[in-house]
Structure formats: C-alpha cells, structure tokens
C-alpha atoms as a PDB file:
ATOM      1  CA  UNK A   1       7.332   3.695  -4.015  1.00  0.00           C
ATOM      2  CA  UNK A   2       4.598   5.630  -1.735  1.00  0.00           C
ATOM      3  CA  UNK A   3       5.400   7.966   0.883  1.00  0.00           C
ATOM      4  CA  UNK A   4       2.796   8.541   3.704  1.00  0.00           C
ATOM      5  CA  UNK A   5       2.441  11.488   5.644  1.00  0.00           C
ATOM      6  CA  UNK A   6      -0.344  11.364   8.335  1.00  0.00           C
ATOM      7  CA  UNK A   7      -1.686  14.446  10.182  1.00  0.00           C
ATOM      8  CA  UNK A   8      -2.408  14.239  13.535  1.00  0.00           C
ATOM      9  CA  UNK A   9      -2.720  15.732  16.607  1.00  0.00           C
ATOM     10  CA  UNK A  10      -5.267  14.449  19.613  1.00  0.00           C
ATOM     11  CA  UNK A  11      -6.345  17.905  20.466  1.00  0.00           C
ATOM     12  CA  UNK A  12      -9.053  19.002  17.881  1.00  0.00           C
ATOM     13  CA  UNK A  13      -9.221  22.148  16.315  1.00  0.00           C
ATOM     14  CA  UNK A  14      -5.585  22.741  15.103  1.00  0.00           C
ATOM     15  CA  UNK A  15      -5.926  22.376  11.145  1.00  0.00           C
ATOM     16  CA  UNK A  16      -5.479  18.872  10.643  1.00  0.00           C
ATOM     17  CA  UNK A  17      -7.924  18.656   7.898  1.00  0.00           C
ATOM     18  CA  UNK A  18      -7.471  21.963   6.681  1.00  0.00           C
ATOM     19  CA  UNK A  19      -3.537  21.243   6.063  1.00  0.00           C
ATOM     20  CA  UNK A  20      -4.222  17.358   4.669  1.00  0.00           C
ATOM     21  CA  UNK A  21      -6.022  19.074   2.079  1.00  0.00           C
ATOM     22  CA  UNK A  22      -3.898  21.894   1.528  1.00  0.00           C
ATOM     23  CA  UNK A  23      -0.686  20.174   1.046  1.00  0.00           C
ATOM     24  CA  UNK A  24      -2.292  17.213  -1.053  1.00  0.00           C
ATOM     25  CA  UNK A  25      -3.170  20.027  -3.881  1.00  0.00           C
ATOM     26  CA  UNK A  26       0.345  21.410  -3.371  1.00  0.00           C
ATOM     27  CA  UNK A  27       1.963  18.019  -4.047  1.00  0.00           C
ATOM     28  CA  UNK A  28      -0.228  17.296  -6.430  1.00  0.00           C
ATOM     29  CA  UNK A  29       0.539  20.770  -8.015  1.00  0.00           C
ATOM     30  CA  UNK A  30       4.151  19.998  -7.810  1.00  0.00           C
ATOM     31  CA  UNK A  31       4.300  17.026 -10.030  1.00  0.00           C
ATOM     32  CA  UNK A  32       4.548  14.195  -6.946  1.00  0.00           C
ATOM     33  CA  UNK A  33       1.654  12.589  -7.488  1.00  0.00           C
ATOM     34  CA  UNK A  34      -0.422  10.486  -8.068  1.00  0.00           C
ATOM     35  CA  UNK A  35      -1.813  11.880  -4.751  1.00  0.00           C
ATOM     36  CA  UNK A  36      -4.317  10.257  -2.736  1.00  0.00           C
ATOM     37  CA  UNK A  37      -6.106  11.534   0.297  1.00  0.00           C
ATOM     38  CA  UNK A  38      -7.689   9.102   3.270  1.00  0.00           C
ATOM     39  CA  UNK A  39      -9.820  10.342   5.820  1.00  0.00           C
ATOM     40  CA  UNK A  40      -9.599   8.357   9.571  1.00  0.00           C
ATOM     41  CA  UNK A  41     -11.890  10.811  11.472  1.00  0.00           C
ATOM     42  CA  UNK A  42     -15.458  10.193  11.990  1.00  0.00           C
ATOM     43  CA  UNK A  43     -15.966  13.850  11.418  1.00  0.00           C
ATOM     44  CA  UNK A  44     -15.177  13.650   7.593  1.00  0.00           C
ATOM     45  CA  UNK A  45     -13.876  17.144   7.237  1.00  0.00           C
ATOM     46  CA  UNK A  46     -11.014  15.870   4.189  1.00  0.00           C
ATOM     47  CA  UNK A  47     -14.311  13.720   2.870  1.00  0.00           C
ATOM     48  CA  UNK A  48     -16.038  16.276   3.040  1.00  0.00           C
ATOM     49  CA  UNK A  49     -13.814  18.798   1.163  1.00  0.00           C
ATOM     50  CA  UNK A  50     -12.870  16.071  -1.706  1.00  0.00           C
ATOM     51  CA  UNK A  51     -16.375  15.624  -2.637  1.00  0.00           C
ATOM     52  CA  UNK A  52     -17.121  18.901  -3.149  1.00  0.00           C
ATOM     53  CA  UNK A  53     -13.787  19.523  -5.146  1.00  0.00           C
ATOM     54  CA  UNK A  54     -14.334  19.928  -9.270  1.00  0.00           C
ATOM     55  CA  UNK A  55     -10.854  19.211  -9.792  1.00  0.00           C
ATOM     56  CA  UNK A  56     -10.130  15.601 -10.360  1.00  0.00           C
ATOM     57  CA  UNK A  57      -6.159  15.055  -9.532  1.00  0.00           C
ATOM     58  CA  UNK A  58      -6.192  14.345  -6.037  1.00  0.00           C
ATOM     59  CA  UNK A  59      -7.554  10.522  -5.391  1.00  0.00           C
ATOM     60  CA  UNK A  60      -9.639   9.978  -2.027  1.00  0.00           C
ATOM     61  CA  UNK A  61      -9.608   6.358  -0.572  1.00  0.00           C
ATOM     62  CA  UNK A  62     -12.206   5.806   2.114  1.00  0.00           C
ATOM     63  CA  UNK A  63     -10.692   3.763   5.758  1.00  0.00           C
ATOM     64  CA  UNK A  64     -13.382   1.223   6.204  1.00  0.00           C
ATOM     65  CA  UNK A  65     -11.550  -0.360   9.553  1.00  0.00           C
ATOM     66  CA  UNK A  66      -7.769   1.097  10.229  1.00  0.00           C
ATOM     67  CA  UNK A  67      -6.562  -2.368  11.279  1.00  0.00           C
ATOM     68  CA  UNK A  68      -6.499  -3.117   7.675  1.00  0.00           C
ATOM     69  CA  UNK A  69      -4.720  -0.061   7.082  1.00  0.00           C
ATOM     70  CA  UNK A  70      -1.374  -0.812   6.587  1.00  0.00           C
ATOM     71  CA  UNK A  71      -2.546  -3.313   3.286  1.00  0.00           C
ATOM     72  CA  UNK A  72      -4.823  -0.710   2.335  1.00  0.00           C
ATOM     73  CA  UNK A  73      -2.099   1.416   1.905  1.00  0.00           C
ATOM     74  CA  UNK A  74      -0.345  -1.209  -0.122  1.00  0.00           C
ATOM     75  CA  UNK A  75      -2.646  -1.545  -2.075  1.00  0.00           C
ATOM     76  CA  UNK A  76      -2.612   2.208  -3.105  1.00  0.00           C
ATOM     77  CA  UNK A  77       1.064   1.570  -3.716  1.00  0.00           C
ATOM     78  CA  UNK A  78       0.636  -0.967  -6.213  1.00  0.00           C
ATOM     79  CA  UNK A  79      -2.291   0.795  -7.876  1.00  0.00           C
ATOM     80  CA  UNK A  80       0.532   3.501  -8.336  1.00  0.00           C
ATOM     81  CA  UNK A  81       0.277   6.417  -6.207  1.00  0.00           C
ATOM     82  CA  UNK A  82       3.082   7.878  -4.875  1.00  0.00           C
ATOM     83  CA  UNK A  83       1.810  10.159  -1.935  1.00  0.00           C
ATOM     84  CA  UNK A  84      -1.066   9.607   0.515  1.00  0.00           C
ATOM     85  CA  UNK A  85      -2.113  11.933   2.905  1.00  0.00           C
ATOM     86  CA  UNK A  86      -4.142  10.632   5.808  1.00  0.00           C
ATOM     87  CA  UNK A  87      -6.873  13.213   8.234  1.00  0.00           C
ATOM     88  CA  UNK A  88      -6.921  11.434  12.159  1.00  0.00           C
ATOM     89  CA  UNK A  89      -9.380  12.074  14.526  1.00  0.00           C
ATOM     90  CA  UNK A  90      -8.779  13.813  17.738  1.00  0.00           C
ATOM     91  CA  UNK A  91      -8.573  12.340  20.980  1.00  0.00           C
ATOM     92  CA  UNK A  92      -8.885   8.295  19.626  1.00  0.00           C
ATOM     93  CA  UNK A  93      -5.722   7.231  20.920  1.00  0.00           C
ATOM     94  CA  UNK A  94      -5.789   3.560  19.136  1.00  0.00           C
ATOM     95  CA  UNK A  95      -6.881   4.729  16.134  1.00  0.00           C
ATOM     96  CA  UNK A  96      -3.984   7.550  15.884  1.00  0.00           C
ATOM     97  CA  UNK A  97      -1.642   4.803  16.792  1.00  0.00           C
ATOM     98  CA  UNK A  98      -2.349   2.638  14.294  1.00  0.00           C
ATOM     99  CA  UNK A  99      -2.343   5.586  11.969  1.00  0.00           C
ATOM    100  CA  UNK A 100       1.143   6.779  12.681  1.00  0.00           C
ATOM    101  CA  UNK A 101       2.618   3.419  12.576  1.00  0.00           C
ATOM    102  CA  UNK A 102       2.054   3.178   9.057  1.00  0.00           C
ATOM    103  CA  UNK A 103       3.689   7.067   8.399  1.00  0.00           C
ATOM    104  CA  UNK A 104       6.648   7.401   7.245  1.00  0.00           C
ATOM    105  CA  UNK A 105       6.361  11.419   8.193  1.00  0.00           C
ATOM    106  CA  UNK A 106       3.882  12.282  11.101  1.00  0.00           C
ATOM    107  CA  UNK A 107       2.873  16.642  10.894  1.00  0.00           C
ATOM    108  CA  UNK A 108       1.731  17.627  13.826  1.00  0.00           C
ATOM    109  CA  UNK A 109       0.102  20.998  13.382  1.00  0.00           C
ATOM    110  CA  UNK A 110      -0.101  23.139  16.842  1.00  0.00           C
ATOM    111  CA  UNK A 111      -1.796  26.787  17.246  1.00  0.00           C
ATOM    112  CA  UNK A 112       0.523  28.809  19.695  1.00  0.00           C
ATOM    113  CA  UNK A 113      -1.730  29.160  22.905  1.00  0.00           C
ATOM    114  CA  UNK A 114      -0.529  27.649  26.209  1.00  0.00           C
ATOM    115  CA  UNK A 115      -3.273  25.023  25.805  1.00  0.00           C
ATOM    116  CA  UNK A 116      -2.250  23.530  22.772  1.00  0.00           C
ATOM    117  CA  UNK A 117       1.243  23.404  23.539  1.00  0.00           C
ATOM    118  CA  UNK A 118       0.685  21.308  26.867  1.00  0.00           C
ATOM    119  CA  UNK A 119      -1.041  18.772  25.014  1.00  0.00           C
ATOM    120  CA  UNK A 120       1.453  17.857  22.340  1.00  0.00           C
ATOM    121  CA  UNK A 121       3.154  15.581  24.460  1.00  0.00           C
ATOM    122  CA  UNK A 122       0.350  12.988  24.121  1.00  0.00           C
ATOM    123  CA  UNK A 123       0.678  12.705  20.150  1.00  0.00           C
ATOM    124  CA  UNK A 124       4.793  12.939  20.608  1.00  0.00           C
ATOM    125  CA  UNK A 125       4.234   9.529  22.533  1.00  0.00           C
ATOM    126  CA  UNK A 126       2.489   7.672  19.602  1.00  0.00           C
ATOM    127  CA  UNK A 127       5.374   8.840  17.504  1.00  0.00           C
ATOM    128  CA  UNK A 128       7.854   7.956  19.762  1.00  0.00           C
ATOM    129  CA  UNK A 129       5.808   4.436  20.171  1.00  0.00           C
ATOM    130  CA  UNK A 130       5.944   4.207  16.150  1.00  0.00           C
ATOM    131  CA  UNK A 131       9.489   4.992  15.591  1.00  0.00           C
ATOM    132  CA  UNK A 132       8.648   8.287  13.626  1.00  0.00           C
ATOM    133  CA  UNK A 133       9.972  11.450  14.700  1.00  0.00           C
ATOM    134  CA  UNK A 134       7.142  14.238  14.838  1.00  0.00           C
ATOM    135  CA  UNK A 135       7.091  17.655  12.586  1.00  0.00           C
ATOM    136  CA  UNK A 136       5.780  20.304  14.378  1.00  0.00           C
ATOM    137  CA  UNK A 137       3.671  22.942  11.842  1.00  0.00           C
ATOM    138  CA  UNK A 138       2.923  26.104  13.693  1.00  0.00           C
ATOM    139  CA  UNK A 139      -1.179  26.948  12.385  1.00  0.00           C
ATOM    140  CA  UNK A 140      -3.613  29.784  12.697  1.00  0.00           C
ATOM    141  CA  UNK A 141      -1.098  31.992  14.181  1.00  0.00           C
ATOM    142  CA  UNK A 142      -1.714  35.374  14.649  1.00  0.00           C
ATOM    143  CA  UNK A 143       0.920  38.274  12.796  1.00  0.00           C
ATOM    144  CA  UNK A 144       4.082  39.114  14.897  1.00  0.00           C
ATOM    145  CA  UNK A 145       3.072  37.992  18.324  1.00  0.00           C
ATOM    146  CA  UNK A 146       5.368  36.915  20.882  1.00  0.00           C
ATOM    147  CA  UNK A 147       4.275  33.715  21.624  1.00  0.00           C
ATOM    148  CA  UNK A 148       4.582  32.262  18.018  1.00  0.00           C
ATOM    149  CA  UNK A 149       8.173  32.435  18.968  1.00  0.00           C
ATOM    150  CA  UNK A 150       8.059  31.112  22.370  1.00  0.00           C
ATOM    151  CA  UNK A 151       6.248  28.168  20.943  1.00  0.00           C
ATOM    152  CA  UNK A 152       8.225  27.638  18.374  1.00  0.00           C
ATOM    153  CA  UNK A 153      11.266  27.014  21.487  1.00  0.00           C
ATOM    154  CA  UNK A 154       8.836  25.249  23.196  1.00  0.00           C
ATOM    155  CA  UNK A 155       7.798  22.828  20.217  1.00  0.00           C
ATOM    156  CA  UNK A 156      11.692  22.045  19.618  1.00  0.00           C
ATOM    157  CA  UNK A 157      12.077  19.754  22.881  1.00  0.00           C
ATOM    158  CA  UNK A 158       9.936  17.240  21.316  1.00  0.00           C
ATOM    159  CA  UNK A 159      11.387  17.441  17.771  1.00  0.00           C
ATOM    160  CA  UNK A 160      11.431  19.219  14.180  1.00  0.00           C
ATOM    161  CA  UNK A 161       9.885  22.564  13.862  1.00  0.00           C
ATOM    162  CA  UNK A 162       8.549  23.712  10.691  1.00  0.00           C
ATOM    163  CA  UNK A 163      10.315  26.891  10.218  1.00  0.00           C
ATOM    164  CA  UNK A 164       7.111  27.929   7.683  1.00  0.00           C
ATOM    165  CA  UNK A 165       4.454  29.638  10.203  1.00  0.00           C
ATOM    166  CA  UNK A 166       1.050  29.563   8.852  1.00  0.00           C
ATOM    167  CA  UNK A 167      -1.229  32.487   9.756  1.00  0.00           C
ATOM    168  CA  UNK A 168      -4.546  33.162  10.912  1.00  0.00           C
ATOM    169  CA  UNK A 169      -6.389  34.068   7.682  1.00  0.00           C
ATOM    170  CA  UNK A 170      -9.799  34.049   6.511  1.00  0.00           C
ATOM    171  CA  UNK A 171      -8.952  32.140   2.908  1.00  0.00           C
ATOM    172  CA  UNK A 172      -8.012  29.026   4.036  1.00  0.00           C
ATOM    173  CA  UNK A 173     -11.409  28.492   5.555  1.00  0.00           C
ATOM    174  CA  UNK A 174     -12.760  29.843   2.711  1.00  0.00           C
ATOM    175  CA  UNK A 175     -11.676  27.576   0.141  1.00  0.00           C
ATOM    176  CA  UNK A 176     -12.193  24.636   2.222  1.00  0.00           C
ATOM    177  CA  UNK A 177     -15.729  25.387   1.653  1.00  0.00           C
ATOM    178  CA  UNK A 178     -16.303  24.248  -1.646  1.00  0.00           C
ATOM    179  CA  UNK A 179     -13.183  21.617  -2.062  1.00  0.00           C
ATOM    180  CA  UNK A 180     -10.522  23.990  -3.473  1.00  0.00           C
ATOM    181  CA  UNK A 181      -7.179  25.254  -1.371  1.00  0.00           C
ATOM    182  CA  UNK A 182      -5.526  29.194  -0.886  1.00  0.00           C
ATOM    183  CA  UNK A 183      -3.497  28.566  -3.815  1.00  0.00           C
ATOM    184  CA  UNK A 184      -6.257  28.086  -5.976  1.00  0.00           C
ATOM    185  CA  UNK A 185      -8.390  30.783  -4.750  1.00  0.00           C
ATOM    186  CA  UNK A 186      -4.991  33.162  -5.462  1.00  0.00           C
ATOM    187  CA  UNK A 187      -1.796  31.640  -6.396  1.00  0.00           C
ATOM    188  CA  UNK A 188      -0.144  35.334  -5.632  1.00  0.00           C
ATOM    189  CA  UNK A 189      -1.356  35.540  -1.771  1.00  0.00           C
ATOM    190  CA  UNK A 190       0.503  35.148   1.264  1.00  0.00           C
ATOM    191  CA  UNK A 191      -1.455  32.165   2.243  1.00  0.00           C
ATOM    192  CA  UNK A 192      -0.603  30.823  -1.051  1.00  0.00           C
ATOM    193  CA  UNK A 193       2.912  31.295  -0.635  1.00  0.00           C
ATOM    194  CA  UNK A 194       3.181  29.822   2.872  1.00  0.00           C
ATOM    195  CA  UNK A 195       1.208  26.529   2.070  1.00  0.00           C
ATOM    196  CA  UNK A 196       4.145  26.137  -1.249  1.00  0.00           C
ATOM    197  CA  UNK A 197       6.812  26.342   1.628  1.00  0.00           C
ATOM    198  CA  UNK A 198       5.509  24.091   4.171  1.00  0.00           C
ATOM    199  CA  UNK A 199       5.563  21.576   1.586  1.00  0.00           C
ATOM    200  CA  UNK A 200       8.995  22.062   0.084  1.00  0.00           C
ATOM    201  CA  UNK A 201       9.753  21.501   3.804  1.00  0.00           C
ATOM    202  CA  UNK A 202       7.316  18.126   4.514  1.00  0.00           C
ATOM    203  CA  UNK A 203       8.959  17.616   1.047  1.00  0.00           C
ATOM    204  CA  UNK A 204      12.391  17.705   1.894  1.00  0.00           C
ATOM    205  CA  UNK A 205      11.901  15.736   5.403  1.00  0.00           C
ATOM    206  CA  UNK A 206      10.510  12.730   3.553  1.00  0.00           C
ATOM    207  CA  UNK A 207      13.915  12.596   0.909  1.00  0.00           C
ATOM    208  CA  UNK A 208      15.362  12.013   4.319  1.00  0.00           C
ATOM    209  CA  UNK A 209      13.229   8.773   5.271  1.00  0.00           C
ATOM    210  CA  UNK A 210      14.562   5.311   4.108  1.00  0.00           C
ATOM    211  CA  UNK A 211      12.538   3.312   2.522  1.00  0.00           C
END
C-alpha cells in the first residue's frame, strides 16, 4: 500500500520544493520507504535537487502528462514503494487539481506575512474540491515574532495546523544546493530537529487516512 502526500500551494515561493525534499529523506531515514519523489512543476526545483543527490534511497519518477497521473502512481505502487512525494507548480490551477485528487494528504506550506495568508484560500478550494482536508506547515518563519502566532489562528479556519514551525535559516537552502537535506548537513541542528517533527506529524496524519 502507497501513501501520497502532495505539496502544494498556488502562491510560489513558500518551500514547496524545499519541504518535498526534506521530508522524502526524513521518511526515507525513518524506515517508510521505498520513497519516491515526482516533480509536477515546470520549474524542476525537486528534479533538480535529486539529480544532484549522491545518495541513492530516495527514487525520482518523472510526470510526463498529469492526466495519467493517477496510473502512474499505481504503477509506483505495484513496483513497491510505499511513499511518494509529489512538488506542484504555483499558480496552474488544473494541474494542482489533478494533483491533489490523487493525495491522500495535501501540505500546504505558508510563510506568515499577510500576503501569503490571503491567498491560501485558493489551494483550500482544490482540497475541498478533492475531498482531502489541507495541512497547513508554517515555513521560513522568523524567531519569536508575533505574527507566526496570529497565523497560526488564522491558518486554523481552513483546517489542520502543523504545530512544528519551521524557521528562517540559512541551511536548508544550503543543502538544497547540492541534493542533500538539514539533517544531513547536521543531524544535531535545530533545523534538523524541526524537519524530524514535521514528519512524525505528516506521519501521524496519514495513519489517520483510510485506505
């Protein structure tokens, strides 16, 4: 059996890539796998990262046409994997949608700034269209300030809120560079220990879906 977990959001530059790739190693780390990563945006950021990653136990299946996703991802099943993770592009509406219809958990990763927050509602609707309820992830935020909390109350109209906050730090982008994560750069760090927890989280929402 293969869970999916799709990251999306169709504002760009909230982490989406950053956090498919983060939380594939930490699944894979944590003896879920077979893991295998898929890459919807045109932009190739999660492509990009897997090729230039040394390590070989995260899979990478390329999405030739996402109308054939759904038996793609079959496919994958049969072949044995047990986790994919899959990058969207910002902004595409019917190519998000057809995305989160196949999810069985949709992360929806939000920096706290007024901006962001007023365009969640757009994404919410493709869940909401898809039967999946969203999981709000809380990225790039900056230490102790105020409005990590207000959006955090904010976030919780439209559904789950991650109660993990990642943080604005320099060693996420950083590893992305040359295909490795935080927690391979230093298992010991704070970034390290804050990607572990957003996926015992992620992990614990999809015990909850029904297959």
């Amino acid at each position: 059996m293969m869970y999916v977990v799709v990251l999306a959001n169709q504002k760009g530059g909230v982490g989406k890539s950053t956090l498919t790739g983060h939380l594939a190693v930490e699944a894979s780390r944590s003896s879920r796998g077979p893991v295998v990563v898929l890459d919807t945006d045109p932009q190739a950021s999660s492509a990009d990262w897997w090729n230039a990653r040394e390590a070989q136990d995260i899979a990478f299946a390329a999405v030739e046409d996402v109308t054939g996703l759904a038996a793609q991802l079959k496919e994958l099943e049969a072949a044995g994997f047990k986790l994919a993770f899959i990058d969207t592009p910002p902004q595409a509406t019917d190519t998000i949608q057809a995305v989160v219809d196949c999810a069985d958990v949709v992360v929806i990763p939000t920096r706290p700034s007024p901006h962001d927050l007023r365009s969640v509602g757009r994404t919410v609707e493709l869940c909401e269209n898809a039967g999946v309820r969203p999981l709000f992830v809380i990225n790039g935020a900056a230490q102790r300030a105020k409005i990590t909390t207000e959006a955090v109350m904010a976030l919780s109209v439209y559904g789950a809120v991650c109660p993990v906050i990642i943080h604005q730090r320099t060693d996420f982008a950083s590893s992305m560079t040359d295909g490795r994560s935080v927690q391979e750069l230093d298992a010991e760090s704070r970034s390290a220990g804050e990607v572990s927890n957003l996926w015992d989280y992620v992990s614990s929402q999809l015990k909850r879906v029904k297959k």
